[in-house]
C-alpha atoms as a PDB file:
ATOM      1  CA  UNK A   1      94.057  72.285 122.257  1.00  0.00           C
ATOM      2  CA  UNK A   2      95.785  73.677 119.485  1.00  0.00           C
ATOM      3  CA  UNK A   3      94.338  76.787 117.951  1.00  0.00           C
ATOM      4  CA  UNK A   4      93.843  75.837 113.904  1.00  0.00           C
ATOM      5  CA  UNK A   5      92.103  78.831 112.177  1.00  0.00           C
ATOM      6  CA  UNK A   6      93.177  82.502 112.881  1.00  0.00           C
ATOM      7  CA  UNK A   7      90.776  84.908 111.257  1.00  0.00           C
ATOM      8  CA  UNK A   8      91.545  88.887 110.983  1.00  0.00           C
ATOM      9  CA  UNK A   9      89.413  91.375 110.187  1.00  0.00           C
ATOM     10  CA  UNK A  10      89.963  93.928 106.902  1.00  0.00           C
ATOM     11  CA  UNK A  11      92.951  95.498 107.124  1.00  0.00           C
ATOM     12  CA  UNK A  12      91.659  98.137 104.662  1.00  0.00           C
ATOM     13  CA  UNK A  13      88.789 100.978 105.918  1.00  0.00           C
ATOM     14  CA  UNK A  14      87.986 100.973 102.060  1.00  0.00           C
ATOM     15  CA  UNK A  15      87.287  97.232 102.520  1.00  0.00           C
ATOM     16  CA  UNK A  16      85.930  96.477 105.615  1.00  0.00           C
ATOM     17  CA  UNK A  17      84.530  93.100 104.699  1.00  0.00           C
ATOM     18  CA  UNK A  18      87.605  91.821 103.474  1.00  0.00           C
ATOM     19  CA  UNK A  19      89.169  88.545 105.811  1.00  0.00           C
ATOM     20  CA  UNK A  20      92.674  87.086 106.115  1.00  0.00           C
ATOM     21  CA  UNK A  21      92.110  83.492 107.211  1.00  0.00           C
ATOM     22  CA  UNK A  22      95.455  81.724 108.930  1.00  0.00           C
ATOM     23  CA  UNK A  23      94.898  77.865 108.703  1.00  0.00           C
ATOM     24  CA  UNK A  24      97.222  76.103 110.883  1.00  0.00           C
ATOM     25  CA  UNK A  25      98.279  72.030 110.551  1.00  0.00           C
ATOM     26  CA  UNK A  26     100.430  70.124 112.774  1.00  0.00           C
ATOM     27  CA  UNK A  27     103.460  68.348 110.746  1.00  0.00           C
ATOM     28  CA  UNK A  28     104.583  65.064 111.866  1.00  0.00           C
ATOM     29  CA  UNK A  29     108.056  66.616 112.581  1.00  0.00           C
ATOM     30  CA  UNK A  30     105.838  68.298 115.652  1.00  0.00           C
ATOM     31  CA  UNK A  31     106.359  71.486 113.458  1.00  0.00           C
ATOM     32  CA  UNK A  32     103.306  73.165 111.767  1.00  0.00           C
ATOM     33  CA  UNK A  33     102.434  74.392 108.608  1.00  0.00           C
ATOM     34  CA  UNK A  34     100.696  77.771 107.819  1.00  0.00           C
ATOM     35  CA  UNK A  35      98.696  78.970 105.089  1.00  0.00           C
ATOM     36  CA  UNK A  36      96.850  82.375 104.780  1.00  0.00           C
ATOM     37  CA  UNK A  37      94.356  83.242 102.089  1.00  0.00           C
ATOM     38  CA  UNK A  38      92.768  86.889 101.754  1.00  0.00           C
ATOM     39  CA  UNK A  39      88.735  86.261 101.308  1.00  0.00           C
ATOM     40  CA  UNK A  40      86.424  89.029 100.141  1.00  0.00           C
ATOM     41  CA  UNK A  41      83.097  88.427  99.721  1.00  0.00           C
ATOM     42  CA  UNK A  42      82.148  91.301  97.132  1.00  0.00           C
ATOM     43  CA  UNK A  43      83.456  90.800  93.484  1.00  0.00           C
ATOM     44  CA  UNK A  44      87.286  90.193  93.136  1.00  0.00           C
ATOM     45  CA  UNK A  45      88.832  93.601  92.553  1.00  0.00           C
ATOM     46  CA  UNK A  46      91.121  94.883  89.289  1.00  0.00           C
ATOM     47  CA  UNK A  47      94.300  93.042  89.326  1.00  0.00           C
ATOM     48  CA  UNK A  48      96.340  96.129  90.843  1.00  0.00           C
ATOM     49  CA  UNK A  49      94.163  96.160  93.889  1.00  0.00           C
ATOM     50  CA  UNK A  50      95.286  92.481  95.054  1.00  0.00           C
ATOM     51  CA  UNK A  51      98.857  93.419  93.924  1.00  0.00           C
ATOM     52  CA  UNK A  52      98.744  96.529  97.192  1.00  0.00           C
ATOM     53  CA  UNK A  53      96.580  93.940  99.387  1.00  0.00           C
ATOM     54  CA  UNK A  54      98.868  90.798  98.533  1.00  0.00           C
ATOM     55  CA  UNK A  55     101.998  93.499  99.313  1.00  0.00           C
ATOM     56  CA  UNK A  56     100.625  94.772 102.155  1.00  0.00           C
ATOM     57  CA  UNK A  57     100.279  91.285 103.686  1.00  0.00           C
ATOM     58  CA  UNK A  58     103.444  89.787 102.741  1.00  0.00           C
ATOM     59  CA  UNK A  59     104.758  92.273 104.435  1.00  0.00           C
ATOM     60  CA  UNK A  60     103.057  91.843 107.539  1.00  0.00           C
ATOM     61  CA  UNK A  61     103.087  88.548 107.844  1.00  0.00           C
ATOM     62  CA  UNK A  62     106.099  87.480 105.911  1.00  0.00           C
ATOM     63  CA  UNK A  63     108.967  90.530 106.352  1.00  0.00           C
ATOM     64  CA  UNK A  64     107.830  91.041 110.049  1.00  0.00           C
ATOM     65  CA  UNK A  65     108.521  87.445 111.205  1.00  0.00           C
ATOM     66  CA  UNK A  66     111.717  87.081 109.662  1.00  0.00           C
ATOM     67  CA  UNK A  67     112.726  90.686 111.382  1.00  0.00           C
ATOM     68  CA  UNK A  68     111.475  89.019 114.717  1.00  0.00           C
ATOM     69  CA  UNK A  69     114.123  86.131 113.932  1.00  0.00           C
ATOM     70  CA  UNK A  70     116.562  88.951 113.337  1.00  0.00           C
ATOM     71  CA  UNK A  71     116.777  87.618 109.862  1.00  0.00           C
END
């Protein structure tokens, strides 16, 4: 069995109950599709705080794969 949620723990000391959930779909090509959303559970912080944390991520998850591809 396919695995279709991926959930990491805070990334952030400052905010440890913070979540990144990875859903993951089959595509009929036999591909998948992959969304991640950033879940905190306190009251959304001041718009430059999810600018860093949205940064932060993309670069993990988005800049590191395509280095892995040597793209």
């Amino acid at each position: 069995m396919e695995p279709e949620l991926v959930v990491w723990s805070s990334l952030w000391p400052e905010r440890p109950d913070d979540e990144i959930r990875f859903d993951i779909r089959p595509t009929e090509d036999g591909g998948c599709s992959l969304r991640w959303m950033l879940l905190t559970p306190a009251e959304a912080p001041e718009q430059a705080v999810i600018d860093r944390l949205r940064h932060r991520l993309n670069f993990l998850i988005n800049a590191q794969l395509r280095f892995s591809f040597g793209q």
